[in-house]
Protein backbone atom coordinates (compact mmCIF):
# COMPACT_ATOMS: atom_id res chain seq x y z
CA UNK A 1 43.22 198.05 24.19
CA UNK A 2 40.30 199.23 26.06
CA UNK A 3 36.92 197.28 25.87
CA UNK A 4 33.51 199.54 27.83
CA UNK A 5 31.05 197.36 28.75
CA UNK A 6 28.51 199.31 28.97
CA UNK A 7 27.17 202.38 27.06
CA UNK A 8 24.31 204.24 25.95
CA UNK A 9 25.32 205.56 22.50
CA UNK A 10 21.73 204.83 21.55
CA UNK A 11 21.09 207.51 24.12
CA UNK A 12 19.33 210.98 22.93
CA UNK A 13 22.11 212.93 24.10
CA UNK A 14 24.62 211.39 21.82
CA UNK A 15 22.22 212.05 18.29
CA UNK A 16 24.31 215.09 17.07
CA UNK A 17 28.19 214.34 17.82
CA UNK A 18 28.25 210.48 17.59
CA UNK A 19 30.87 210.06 15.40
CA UNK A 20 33.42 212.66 17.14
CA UNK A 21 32.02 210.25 20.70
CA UNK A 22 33.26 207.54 18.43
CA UNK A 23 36.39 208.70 17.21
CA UNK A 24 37.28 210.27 20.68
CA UNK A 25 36.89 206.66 21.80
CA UNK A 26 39.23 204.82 19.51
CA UNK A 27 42.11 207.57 19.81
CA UNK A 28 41.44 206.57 23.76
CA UNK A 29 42.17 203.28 22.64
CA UNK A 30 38.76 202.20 23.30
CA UNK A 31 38.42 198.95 20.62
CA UNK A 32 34.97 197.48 21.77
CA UNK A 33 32.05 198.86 23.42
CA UNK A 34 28.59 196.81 24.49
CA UNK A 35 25.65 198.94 23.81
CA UNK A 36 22.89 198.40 26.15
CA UNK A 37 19.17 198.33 24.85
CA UNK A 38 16.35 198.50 28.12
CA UNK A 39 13.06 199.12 26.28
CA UNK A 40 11.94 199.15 22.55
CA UNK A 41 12.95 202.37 21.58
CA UNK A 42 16.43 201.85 22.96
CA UNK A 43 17.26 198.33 22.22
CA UNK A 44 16.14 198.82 18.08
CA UNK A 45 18.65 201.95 18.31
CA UNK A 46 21.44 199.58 19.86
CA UNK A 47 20.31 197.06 16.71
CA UNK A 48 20.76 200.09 14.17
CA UNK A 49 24.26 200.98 16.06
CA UNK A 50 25.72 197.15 16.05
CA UNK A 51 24.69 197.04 12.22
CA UNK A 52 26.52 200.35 11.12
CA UNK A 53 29.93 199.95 13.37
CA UNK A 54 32.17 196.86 13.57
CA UNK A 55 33.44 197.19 16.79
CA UNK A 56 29.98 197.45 18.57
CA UNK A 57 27.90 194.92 20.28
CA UNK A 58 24.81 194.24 22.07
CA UNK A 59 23.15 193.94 25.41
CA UNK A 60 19.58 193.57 25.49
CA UNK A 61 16.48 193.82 27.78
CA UNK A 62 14.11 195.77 29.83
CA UNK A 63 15.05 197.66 32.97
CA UNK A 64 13.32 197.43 36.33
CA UNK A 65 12.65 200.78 36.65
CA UNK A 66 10.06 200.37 33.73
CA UNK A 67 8.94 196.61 34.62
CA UNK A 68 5.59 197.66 34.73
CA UNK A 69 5.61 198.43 31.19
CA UNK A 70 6.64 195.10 29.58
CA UNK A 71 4.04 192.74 28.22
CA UNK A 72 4.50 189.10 27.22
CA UNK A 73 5.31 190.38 23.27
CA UNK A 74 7.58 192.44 24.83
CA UNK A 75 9.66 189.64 25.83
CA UNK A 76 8.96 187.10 23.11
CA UNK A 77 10.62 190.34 20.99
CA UNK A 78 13.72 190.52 22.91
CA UNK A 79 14.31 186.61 22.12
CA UNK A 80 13.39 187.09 18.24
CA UNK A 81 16.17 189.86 18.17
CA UNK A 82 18.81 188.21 20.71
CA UNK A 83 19.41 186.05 17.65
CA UNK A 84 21.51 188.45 15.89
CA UNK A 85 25.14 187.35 15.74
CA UNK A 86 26.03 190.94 17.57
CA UNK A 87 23.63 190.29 20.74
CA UNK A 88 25.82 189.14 23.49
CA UNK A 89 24.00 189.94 26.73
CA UNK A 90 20.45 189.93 28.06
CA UNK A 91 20.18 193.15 29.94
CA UNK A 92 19.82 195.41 31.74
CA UNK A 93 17.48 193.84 34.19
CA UNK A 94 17.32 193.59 37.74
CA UNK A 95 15.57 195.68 40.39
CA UNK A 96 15.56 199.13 41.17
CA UNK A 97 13.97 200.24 44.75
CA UNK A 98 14.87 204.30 44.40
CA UNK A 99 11.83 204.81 42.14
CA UNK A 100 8.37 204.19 42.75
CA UNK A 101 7.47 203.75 39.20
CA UNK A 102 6.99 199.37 39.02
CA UNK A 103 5.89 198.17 42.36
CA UNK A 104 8.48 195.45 43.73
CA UNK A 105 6.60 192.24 42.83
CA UNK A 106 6.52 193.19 39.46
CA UNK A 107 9.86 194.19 38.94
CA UNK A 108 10.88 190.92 40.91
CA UNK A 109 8.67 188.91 38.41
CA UNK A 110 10.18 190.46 35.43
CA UNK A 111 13.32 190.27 36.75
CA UNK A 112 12.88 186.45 37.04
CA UNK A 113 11.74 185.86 33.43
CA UNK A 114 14.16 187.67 32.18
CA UNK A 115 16.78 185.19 33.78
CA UNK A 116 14.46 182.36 32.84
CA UNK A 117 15.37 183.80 29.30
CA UNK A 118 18.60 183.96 29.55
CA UNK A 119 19.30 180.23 30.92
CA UNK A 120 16.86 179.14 27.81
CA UNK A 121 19.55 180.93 25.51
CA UNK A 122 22.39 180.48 26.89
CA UNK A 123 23.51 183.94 27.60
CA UNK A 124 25.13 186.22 30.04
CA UNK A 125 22.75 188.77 31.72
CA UNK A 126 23.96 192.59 33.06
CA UNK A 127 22.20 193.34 36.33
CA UNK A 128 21.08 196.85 37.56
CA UNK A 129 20.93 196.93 41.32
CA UNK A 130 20.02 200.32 42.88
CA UNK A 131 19.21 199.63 46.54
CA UNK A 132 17.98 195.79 46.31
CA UNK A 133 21.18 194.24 47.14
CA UNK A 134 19.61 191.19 49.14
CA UNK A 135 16.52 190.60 46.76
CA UNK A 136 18.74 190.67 44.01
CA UNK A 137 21.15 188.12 45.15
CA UNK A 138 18.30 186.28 46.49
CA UNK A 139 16.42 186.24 42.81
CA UNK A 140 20.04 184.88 41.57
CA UNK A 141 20.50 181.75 43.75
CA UNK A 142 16.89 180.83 43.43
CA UNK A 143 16.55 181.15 39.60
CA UNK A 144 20.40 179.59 39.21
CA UNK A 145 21.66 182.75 37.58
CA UNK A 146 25.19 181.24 37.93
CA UNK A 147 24.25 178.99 34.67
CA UNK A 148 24.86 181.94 32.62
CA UNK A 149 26.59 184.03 34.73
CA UNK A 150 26.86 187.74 33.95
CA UNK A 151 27.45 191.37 35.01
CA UNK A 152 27.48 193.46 38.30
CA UNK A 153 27.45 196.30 36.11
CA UNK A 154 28.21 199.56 37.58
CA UNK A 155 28.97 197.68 40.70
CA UNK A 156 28.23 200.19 43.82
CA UNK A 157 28.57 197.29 46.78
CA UNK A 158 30.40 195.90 49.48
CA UNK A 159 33.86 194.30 48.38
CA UNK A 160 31.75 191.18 50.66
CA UNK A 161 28.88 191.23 48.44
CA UNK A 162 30.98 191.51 45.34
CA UNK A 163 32.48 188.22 46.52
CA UNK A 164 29.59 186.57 46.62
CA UNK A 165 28.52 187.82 43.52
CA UNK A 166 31.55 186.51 41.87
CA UNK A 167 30.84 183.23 43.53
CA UNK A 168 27.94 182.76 41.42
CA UNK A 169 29.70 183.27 38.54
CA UNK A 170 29.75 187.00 37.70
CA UNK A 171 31.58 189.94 36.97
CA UNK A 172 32.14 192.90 38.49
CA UNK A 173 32.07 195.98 36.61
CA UNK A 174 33.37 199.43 37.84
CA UNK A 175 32.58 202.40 35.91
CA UNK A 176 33.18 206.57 36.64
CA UNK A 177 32.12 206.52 40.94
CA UNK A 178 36.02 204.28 41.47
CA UNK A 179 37.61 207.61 40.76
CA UNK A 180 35.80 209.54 43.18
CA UNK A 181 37.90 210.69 46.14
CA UNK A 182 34.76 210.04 48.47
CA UNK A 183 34.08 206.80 46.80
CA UNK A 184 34.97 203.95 49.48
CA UNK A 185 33.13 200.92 48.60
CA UNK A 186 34.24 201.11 44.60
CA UNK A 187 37.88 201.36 45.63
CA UNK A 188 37.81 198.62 48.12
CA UNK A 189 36.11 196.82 45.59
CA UNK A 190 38.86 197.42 43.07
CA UNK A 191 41.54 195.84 45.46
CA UNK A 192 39.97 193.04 46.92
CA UNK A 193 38.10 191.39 44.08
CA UNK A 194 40.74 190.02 41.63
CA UNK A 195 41.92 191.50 38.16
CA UNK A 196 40.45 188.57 36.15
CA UNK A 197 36.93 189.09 37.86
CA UNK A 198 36.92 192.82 36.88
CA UNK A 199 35.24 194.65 34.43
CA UNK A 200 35.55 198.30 33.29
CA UNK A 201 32.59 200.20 32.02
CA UNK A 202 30.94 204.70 31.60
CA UNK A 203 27.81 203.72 31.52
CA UNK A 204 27.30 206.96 29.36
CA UNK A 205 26.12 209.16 29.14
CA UNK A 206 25.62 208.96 33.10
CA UNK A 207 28.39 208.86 35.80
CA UNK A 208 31.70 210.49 34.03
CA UNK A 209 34.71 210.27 36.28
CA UNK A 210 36.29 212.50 37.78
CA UNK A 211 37.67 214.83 36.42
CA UNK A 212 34.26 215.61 34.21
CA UNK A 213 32.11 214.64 37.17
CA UNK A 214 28.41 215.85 36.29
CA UNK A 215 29.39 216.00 33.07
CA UNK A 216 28.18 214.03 29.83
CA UNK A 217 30.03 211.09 30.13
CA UNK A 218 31.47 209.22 26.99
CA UNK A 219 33.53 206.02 26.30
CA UNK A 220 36.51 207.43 25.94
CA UNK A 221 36.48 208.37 29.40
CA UNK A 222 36.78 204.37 30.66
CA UNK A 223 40.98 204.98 30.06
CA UNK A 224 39.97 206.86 33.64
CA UNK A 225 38.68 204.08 35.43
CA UNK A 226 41.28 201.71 33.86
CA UNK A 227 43.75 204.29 35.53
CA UNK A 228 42.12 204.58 39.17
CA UNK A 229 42.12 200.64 39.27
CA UNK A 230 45.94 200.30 38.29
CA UNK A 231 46.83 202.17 40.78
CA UNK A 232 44.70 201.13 42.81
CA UNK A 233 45.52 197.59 42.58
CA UNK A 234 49.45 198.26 41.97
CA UNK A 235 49.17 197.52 38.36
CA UNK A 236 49.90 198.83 35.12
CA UNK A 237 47.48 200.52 33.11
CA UNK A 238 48.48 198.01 30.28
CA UNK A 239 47.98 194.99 32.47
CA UNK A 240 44.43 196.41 33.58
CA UNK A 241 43.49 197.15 29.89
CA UNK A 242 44.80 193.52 29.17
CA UNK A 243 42.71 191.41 31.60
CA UNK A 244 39.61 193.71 31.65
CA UNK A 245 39.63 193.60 28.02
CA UNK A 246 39.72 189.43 27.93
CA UNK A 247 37.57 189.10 30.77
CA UNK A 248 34.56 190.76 28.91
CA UNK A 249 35.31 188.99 25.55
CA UNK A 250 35.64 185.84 27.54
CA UNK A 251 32.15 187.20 29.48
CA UNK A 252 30.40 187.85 26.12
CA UNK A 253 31.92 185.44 23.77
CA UNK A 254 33.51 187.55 21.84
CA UNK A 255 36.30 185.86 19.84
């Protein structure tokens, strides 16, 4: 039983083969997936997607990359809809320094309501960190993140700064780059941080393991990183599933 963390079903590149994604999944043994919603368009297609399928659930918020865009309503939307039963996350948020698109301060600012949010609703938040490691972890202790806790998700750090992270009460979540042979950090990652601290995500339709490196990724490629980090770690793949799979229900609140 294999639970992905993090997808983007509600992504454009999924509109004419969903169902075989879907079904691929679940014959993967693929049970529960978190669809994650980072601006209007794609968090009311994650609300159509949690409505129509059981197994699916909800992550919801606005990404750095496109902090710049978000206006107050913005936000006072994303609370209105977090109270469906099927929204268990605020995110993604964060900060993301590789594009130029929202200047730092605002990305920083949005960054912080969004936690703000979180702590006022008592839920879990998925972070996005592309090349703001320190500011990130700053943001975190100074807003109290640990309240809520949360998500490294797609975790690409130190196995030092994942330790810290999981000191303040989060996850971390490997997705596709663990199964790369060049892929140092990720691996070391997977054997020092410990099984019930781990998370297993795709991300798709981004980042597909290896072997389908560059390649639309989809769910039912997460049995790949489940694989990497057994052996990594010296476990079995059933163990990994196990733990991974009641870490992010115990994460999300997932019954």
């Amino acid at each position: 039983m294999l639970f992905d963390t993090h997808v983007h079903l509600n992504d454009e590149q999924f509109n004419n083969d969903l169902e075989e994604v879907i079904n691929r999944a679940k014959d993967a043994g693929v049970e529960y997936m978190v669809v994650v919603g980072f601006d209007r368009k794609t968090i009311t297609r994650a609300m159509q997607l949690i409505e129509k399928y059981e197994f699916l659930y909800a992550s919801i918020g606005w990404h750095p990359v496109d902090a710049i865009d978000m206006t107050e309503e913005d936000l006072i939307w994303i609370e209105e809809t977090a109270e469906h039963p099927k929204v268990v996350a605020l995110g993604e948020m964060g900060l993301d320094y590789h594009w130029d698109k929202s200047p730092k301060h605002i990305q920083q600012d949005v960054f912080r309501k969004q936690i703000r949010l979180a702590k006022k609703l008592k839920m879990p938040i998925v972070i996005h960190n592309r090349d703001a490691t320190q500011d990130i972890i700053q943001i975190m202790k100074q807003e109290n993140a640990h309240e809520v806790g949360g998500i490294m998700h797609c975790f690409s750090g130190s196995a030092e700064i994942a330790k810290e992270c999981v000191d303040l009460n989060f996850y971390i979540s490997l997705g596709g780059p663990v199964t790369f042979k060049n892929a140092k950090k990720p691996k070391e990652v997977a054997v020092h941080i410990p099984i019930n601290r781990l998370l297993i995500e795709t991300d798709c339709p981004y980042l597909a393991p290896h072997p389908y490196r560059g390649k639309r990724n989809e769910p039912a490629f997460v049995k790949l990183v489940a694989e990497e980090i057994a052996e990594l770690k010296g476990l079995s793949l059933e163990e990994v599933a196990q733990t991974t799979t009641a870490n992010a229900k115990k994460v999300f609140g997932i019954e």
